[in-house]
N, C-alpha and C. Protein backbone atom coordinates (compact mmCIF):
# COMPACT_ATOMS: atom_id res chain seq x y z
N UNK A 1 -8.06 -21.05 -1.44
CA UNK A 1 -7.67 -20.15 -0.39
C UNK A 1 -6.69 -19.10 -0.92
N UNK A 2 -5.86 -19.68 -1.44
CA UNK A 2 -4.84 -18.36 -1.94
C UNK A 2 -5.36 -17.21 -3.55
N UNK A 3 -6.48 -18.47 -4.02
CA UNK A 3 -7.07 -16.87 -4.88
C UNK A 3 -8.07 -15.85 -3.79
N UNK A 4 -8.12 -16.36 -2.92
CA UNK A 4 -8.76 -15.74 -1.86
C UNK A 4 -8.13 -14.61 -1.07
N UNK A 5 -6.91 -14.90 -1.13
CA UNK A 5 -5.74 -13.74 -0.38
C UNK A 5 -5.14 -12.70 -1.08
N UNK A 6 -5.07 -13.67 -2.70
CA UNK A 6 -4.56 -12.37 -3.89
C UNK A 6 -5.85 -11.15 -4.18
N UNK A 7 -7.08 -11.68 -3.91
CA UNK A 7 -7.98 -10.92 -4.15
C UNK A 7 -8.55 -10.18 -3.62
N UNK A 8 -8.08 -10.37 -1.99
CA UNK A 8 -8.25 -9.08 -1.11
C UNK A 8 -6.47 -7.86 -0.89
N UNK A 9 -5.93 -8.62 -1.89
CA UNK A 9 -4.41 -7.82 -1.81
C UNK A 9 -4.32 -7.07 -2.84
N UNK A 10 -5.40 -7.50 -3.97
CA UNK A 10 -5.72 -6.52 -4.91
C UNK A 10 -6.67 -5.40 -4.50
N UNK A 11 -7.67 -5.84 -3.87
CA UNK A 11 -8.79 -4.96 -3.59
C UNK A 11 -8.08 -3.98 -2.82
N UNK A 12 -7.19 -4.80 -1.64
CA UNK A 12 -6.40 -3.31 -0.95
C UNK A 12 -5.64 -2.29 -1.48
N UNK A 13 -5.22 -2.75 -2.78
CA UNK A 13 -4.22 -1.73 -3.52
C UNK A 13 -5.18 -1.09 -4.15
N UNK A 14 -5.97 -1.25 -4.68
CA UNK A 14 -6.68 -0.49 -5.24
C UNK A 14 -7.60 0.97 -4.23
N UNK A 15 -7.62 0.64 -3.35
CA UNK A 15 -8.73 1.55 -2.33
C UNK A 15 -7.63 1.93 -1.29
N UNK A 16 -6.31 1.73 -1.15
CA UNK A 16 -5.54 2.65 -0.50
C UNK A 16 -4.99 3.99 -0.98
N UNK A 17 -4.98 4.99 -0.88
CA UNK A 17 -4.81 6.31 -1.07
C UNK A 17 -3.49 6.11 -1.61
N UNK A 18 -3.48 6.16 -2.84
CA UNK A 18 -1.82 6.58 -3.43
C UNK A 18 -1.07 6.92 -2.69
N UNK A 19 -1.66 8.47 -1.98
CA UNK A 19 -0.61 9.05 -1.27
C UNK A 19 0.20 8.21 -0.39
N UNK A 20 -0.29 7.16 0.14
CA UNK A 20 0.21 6.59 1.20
C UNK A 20 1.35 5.53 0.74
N UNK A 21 1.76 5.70 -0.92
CA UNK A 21 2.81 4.92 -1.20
C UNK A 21 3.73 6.65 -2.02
N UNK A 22 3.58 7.55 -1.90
CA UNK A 22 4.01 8.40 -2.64
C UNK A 22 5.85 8.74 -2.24
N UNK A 23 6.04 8.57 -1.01
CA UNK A 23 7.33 8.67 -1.02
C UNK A 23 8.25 7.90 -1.48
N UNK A 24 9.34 8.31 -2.10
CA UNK A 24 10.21 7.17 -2.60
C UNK A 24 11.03 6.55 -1.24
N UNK A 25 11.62 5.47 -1.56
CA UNK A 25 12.92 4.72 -0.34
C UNK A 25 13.95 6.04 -0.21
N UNK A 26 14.24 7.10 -1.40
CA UNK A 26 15.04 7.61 -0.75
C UNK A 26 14.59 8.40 0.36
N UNK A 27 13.41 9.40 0.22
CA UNK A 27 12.72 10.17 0.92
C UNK A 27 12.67 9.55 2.31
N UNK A 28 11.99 8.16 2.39
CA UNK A 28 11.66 7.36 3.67
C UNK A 28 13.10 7.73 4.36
N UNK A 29 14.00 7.30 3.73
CA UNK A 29 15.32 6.77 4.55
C UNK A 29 16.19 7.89 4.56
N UNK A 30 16.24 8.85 4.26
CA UNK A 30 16.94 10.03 4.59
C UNK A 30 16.00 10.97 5.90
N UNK A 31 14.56 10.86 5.57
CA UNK A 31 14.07 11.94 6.60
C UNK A 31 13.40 10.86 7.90
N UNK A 32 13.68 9.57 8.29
CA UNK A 32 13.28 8.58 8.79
C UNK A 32 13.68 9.59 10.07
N UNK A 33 14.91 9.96 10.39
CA UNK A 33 15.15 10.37 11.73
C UNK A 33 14.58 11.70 12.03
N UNK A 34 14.06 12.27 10.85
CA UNK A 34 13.18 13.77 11.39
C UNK A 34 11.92 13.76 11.42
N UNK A 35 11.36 12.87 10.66
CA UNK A 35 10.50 12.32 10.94
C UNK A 35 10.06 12.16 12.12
N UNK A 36 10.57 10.90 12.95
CA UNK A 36 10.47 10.68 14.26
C UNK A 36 10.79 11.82 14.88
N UNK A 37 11.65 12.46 15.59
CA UNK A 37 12.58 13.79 15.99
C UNK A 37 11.14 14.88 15.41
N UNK A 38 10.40 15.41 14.54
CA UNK A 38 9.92 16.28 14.73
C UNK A 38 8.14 15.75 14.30
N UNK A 39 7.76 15.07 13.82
CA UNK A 39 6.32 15.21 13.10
C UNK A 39 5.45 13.46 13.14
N UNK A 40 6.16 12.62 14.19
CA UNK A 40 5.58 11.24 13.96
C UNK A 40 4.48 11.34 14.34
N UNK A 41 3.69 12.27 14.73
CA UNK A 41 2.45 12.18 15.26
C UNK A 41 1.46 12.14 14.14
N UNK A 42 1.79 12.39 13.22
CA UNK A 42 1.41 12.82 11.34
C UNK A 42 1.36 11.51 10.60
N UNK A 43 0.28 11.59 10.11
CA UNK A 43 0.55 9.95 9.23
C UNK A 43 1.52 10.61 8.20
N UNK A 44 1.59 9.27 7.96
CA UNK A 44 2.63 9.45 6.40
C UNK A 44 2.16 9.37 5.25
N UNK A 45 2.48 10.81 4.26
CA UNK A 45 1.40 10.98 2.93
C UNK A 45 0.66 11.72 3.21
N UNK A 46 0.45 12.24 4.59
CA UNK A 46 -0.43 13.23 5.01
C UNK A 46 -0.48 14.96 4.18
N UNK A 47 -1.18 15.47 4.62
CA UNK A 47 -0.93 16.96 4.16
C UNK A 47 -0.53 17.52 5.72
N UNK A 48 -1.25 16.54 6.90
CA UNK A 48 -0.42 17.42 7.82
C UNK A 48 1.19 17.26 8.11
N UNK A 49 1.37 16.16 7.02
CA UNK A 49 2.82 15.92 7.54
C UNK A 49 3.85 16.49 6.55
N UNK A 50 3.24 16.86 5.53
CA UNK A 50 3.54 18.02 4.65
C UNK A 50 4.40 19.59 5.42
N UNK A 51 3.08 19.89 5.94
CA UNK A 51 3.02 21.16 6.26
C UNK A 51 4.02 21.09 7.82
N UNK A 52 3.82 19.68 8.45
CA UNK A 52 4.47 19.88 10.08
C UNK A 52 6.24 19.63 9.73
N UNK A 53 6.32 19.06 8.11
CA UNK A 53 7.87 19.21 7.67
C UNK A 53 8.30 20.61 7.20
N UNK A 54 7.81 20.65 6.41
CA UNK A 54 7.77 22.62 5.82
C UNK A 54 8.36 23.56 7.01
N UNK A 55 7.34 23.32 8.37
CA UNK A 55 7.50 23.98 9.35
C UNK A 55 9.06 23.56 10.19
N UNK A 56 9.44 22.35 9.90
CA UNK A 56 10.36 21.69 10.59
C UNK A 56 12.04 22.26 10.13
N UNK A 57 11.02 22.70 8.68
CA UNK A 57 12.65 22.96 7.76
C UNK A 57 13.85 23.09 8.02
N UNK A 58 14.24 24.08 8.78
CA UNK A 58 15.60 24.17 9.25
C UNK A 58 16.02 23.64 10.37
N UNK A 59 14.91 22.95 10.91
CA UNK A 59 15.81 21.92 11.96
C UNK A 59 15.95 20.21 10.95
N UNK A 60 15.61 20.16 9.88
CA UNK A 60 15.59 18.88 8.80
C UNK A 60 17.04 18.68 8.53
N UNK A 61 17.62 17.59 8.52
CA UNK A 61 19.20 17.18 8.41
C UNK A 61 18.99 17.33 6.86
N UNK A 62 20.31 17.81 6.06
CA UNK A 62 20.56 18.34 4.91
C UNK A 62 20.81 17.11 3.67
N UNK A 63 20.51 16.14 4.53
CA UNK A 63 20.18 14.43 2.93
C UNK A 63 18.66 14.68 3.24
N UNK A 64 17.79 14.75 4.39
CA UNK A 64 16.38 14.90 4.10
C UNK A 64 16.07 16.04 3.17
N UNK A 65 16.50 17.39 3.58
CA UNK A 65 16.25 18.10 2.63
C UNK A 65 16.57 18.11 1.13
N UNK A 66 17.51 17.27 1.13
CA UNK A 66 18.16 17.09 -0.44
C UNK A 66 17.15 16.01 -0.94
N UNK A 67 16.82 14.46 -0.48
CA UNK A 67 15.88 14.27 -0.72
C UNK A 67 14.54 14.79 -1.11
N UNK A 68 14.25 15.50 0.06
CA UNK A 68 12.32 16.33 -0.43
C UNK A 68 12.82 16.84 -1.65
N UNK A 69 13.71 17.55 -1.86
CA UNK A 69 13.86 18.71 -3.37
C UNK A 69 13.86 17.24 -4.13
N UNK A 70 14.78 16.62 -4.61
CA UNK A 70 14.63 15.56 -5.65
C UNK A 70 13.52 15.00 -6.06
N UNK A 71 12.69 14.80 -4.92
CA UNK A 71 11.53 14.38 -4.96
C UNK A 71 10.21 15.48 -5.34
N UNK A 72 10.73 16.28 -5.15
CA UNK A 72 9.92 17.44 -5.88
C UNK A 72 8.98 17.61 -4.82
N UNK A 73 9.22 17.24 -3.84
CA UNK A 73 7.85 17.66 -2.56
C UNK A 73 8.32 19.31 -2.03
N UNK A 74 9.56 19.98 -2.04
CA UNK A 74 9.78 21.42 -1.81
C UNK A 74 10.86 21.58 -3.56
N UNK A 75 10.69 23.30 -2.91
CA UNK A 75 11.68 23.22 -4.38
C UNK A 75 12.42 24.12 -3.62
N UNK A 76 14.14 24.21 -4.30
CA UNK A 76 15.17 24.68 -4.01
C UNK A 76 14.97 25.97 -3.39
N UNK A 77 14.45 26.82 -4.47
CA UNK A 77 14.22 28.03 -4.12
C UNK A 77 13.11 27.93 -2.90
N UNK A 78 12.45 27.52 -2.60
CA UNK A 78 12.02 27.61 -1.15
C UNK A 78 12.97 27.24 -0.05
N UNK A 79 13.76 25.94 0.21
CA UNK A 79 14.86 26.10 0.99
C UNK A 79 15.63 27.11 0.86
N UNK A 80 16.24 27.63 -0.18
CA UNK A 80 17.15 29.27 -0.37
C UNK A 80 16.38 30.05 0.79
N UNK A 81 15.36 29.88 0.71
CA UNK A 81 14.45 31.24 0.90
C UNK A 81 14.45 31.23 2.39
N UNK A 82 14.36 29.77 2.99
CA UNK A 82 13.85 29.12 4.63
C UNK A 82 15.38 29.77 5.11
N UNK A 83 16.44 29.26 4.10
CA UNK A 83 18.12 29.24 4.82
C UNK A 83 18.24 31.00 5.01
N UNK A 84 17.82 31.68 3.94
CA UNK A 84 18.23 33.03 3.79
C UNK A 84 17.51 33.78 5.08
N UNK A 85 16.21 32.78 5.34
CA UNK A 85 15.43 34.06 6.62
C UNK A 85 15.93 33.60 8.11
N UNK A 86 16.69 32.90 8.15
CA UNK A 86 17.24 32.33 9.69
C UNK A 86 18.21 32.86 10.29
């Protein structure tokens, strides 16, 4: 029974979409509350949840945004750019 459970826990890792593990713990846990607050309707790993954060930008609390940049999902100079047009 239990090579039976490891072997569908492999099969699941294998055929789940990367993306859907791509954020790091910091990412999760800094943008957890804007997340909810602006885009939970979006799976997570999405491209729409990409784009419905992008859009969210300047209402995003400033550890989420410091997060996404670290994480390389926006880059600095695009926040410069979001802060400079508001």
């Amino acid at each position: 029974m239990r090579f039976g459970l490891l072997f569908g826990l492999l099969t699941l890792t294998i055929f789940v979409p990367s993306s859907a593990f791509a954020y790091s713990e910091q990412v999760r846990n800094a943008c957890k509350n804007d997340y909810l607050a602006h885009c939970n309707t979006h799976e997570v790993g999405s491209e729409s949840l990409r784009q419905c954060m992008r859009n969210a930008g300047p209402k995003l609390e400033p550890t989420c945004v410091n997060a996404l940049v670290a994480a390389g999902e926006v880059s600095a100079a695009e926040v410069a750019k979001k802060r400079a047009s508001k």
